[in-house]
Protein backbone atom coordinates (compact mmCIF):
# COMPACT_ATOMS: atom_id res chain seq x y z
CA UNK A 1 -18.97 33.94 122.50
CA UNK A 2 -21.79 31.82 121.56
CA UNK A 3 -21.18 29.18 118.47
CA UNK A 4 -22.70 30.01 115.07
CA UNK A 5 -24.07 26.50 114.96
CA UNK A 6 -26.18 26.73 117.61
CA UNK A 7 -28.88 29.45 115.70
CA UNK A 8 -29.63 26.46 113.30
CA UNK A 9 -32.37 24.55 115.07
CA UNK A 10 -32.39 21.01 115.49
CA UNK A 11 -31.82 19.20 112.24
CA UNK A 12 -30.04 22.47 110.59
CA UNK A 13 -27.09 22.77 109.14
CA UNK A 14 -25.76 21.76 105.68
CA UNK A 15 -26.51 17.86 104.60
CA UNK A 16 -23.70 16.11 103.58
CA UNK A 17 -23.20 15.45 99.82
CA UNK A 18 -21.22 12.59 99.60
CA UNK A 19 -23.59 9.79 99.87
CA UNK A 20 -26.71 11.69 97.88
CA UNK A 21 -24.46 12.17 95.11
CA UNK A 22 -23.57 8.50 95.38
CA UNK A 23 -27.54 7.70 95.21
CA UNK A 24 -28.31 9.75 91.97
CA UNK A 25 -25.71 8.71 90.36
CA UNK A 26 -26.43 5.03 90.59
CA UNK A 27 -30.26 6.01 89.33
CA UNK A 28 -28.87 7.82 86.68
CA UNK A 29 -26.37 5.02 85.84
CA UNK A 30 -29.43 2.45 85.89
CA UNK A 31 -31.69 4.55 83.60
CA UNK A 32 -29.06 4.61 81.51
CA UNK A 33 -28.37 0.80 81.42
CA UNK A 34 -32.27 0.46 81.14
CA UNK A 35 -32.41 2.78 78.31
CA UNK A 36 -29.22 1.12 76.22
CA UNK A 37 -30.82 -2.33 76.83
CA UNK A 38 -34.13 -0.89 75.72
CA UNK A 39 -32.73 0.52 72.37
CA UNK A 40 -30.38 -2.47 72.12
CA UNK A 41 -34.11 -4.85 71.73
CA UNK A 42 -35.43 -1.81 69.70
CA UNK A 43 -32.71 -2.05 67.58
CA UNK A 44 -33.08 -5.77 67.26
CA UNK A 45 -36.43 -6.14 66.20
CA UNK A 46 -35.33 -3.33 63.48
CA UNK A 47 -32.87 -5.41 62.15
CA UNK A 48 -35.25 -8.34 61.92
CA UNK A 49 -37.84 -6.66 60.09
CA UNK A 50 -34.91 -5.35 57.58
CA UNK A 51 -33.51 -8.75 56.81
CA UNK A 52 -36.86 -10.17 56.45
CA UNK A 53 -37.85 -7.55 53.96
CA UNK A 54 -34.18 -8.16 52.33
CA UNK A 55 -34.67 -11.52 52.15
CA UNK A 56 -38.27 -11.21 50.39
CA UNK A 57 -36.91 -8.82 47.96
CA UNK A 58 -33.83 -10.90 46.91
CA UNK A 59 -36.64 -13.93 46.04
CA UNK A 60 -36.71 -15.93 48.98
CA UNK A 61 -40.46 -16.36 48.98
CA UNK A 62 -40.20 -16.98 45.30
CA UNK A 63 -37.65 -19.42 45.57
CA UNK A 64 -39.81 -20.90 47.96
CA UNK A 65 -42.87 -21.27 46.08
CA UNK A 66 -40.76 -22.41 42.86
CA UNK A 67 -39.14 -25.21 44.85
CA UNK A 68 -42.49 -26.37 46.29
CA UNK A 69 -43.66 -26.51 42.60
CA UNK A 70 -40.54 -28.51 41.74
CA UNK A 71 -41.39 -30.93 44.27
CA UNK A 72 -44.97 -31.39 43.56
CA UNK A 73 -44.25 -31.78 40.06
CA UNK A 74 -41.54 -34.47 40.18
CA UNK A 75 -43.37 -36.50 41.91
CA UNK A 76 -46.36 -36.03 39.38
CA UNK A 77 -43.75 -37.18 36.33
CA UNK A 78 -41.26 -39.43 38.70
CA UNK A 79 -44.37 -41.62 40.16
CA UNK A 80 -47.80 -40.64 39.23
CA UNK A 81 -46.83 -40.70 35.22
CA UNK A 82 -44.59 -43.68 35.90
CA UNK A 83 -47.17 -45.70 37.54
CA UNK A 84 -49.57 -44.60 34.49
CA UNK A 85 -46.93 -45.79 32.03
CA UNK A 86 -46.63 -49.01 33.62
CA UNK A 87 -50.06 -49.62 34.09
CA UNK A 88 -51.10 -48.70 29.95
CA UNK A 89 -47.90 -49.92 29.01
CA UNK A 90 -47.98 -49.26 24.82
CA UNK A 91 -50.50 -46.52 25.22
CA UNK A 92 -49.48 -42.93 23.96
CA UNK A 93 -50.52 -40.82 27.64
CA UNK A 94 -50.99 -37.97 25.74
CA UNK A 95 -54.11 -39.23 23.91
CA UNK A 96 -55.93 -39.67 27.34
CA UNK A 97 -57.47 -36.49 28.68
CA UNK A 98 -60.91 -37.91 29.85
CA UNK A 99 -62.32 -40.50 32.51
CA UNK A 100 -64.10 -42.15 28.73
CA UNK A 101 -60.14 -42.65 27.02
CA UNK A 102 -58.66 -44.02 30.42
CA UNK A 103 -61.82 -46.42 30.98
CA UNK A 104 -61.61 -47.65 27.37
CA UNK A 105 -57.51 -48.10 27.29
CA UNK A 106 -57.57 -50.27 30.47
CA UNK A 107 -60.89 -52.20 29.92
CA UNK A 108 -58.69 -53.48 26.48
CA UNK A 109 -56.02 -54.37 28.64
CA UNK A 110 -58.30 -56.66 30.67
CA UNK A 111 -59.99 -58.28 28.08
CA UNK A 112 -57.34 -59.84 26.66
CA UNK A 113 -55.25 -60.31 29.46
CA UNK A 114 -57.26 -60.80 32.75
CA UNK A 115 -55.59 -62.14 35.58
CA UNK A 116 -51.97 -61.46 33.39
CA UNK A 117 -53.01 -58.29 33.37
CA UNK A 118 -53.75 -57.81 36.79
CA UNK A 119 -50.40 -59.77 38.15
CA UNK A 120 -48.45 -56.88 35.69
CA UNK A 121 -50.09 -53.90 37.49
CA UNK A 122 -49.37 -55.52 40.84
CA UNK A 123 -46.03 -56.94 40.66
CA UNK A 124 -44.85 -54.21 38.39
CA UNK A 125 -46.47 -50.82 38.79
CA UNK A 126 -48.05 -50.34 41.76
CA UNK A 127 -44.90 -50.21 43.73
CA UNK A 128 -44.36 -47.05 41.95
CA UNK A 129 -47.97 -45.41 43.24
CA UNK A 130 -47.32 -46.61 46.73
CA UNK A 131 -44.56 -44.82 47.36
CA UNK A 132 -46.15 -41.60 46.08
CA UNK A 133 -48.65 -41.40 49.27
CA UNK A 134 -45.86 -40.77 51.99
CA UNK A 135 -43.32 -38.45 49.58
CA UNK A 136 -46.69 -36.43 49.60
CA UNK A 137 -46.65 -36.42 53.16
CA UNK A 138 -42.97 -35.69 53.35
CA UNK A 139 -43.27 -32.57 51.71
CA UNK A 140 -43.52 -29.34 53.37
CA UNK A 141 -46.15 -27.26 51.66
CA UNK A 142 -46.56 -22.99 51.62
CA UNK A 143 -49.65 -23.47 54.49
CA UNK A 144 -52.05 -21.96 52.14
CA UNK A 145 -51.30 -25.19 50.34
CA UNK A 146 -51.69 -27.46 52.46
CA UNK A 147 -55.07 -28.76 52.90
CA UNK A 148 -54.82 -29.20 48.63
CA UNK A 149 -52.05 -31.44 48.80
CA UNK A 150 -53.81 -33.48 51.69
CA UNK A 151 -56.24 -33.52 49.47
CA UNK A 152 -53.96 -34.90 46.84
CA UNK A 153 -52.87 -37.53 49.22
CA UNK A 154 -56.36 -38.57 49.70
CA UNK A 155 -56.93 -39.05 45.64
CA UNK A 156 -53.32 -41.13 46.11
CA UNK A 157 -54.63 -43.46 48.42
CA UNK A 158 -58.47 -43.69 46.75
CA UNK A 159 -56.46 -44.56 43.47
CA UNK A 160 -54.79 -47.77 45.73
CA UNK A 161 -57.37 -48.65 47.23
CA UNK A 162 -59.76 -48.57 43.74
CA UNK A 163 -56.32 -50.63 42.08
CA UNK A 164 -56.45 -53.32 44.88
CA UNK A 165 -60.16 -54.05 44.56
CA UNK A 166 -59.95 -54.03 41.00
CA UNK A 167 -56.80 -56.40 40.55
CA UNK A 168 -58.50 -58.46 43.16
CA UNK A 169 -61.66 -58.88 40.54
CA UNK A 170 -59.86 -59.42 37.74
CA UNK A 171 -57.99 -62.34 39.46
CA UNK A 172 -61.56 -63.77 41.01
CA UNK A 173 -62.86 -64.38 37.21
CA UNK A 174 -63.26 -68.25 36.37
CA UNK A 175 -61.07 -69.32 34.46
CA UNK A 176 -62.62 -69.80 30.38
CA UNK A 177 -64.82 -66.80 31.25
CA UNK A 178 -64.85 -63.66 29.67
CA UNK A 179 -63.93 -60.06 30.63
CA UNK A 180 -67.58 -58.57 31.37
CA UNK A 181 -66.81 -54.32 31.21
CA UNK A 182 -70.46 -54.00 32.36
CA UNK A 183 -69.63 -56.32 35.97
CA UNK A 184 -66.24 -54.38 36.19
CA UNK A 185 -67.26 -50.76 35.66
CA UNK A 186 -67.88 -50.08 39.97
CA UNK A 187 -63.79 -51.12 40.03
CA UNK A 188 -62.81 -49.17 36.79
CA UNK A 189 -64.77 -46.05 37.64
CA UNK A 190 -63.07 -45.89 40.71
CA UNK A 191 -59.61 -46.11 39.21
CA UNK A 192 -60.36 -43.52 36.97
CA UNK A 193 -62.42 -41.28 39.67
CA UNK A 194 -58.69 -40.90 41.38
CA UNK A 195 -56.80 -40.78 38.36
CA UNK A 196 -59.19 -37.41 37.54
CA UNK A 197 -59.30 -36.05 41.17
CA UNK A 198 -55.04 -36.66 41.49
CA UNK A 199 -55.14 -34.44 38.03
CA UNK A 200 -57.48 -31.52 39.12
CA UNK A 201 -56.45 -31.42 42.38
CA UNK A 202 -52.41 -31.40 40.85
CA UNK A 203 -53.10 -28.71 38.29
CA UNK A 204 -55.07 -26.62 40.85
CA UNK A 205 -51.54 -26.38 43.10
CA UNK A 206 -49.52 -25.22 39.57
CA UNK A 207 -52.51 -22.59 39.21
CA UNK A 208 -52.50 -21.69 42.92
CA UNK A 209 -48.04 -21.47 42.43
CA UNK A 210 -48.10 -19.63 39.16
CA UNK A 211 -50.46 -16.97 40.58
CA UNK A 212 -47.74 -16.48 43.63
CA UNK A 213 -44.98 -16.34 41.41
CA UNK A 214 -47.09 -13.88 38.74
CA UNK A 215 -46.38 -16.48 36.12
């Protein structure tokens, strides 16, 4: 009697199943992890955008923009008025709201007090401006602000610079001669050429925060 197996040809008869079962179930185990991993990052990115659209609708960019403007204008009444204050010491700061009115209130204070007058602005006030340059620095602007406030910090450091050299002339006049406004009026219209730009260039940043927080 001849055995049923040997009709089947070489290579017939039934494959086992044990270790091709083994095989796709290991793919299908790995698409699986692939595919939880893959909606796990999905998911993350999801969340992300959600808490970032949270946090813009609870006033985190307004917050932002209204501390910036906090900032920038503390330092405009803790050091830029201050220095101002010290510098026309008596004079109402109000009443000045032109280059013409700042020329004219500190030309008065060098006529009559020269070389006093100069030793007040240095030894008392401009300790007060110098320290404004580098809290400008420090700050960390919205970056659609940023070039103005370098720009600020350039009309900071003009407004030394034009105080040094002008100090520095009012100290070089001869003693028993007279305050000439004609011979200072390079050094004053540079002090008041940064006083104007530090203004502008400060109420352009308010304008430029207002608009972003629909003020």
């Amino acid at each position: 009697m001849s055995d049923p197996n040997d009709n089947m040809g070489v290579g017939g008869g039934q494959m086992p199943l044990g270790p091709v079962a083994s095989m796709e179930a290991d793919s299908k185990a790995m698409k699986s992890g692939r595919g939880r991993m893959l909606a796990a990052m999905i998911g993350s990115v999801v969340l992300a955008v959600i808490a970032l659209i949270a946090y813009m609708a609870s006033g985190g960019e307004t917050e932002m923009y209204s501390q910036f403007g906090r900032n920038i204008n503390g330092l405009r009444t803790n050091n830029f008025d201050v220095f101002w204050g010290c510098a026309l010491r008596g004079e109402n700061l109000g009443d000045i709201n032109d280059n013409t009115a700042l020329m004219a209130a500190i030309n008065r204070r060098a006529a009559n007090g020269r070389g006093n007058y100069a030793r007040h602005v240095r030894d008392e006030c401009m300790e007060t401006l110098a320290e404004l340059e580098p809290a400008l620095q420090a700050l960390i602007p919205p970056p659609e602000m940023q070039e103005k406030v370098r720009e600020l910090e350039g009309a900071v450091g003009q407004g030394r610079s034009a105080w040094s050299g002008y100090i520095a002339y009012l100290e070089g006049i001869p003693e028993g001669e007279g305050y000439d406004e004609e011979d200072a009026s390079e050094h004053v219209t540079a002090v008041a050429r940064s006083w104007y730009d530090y203004r502008r260039l400060h109420n352009e940043l308010n304008g430029m925060i207002a608009e972003k927080l629909d003020r």
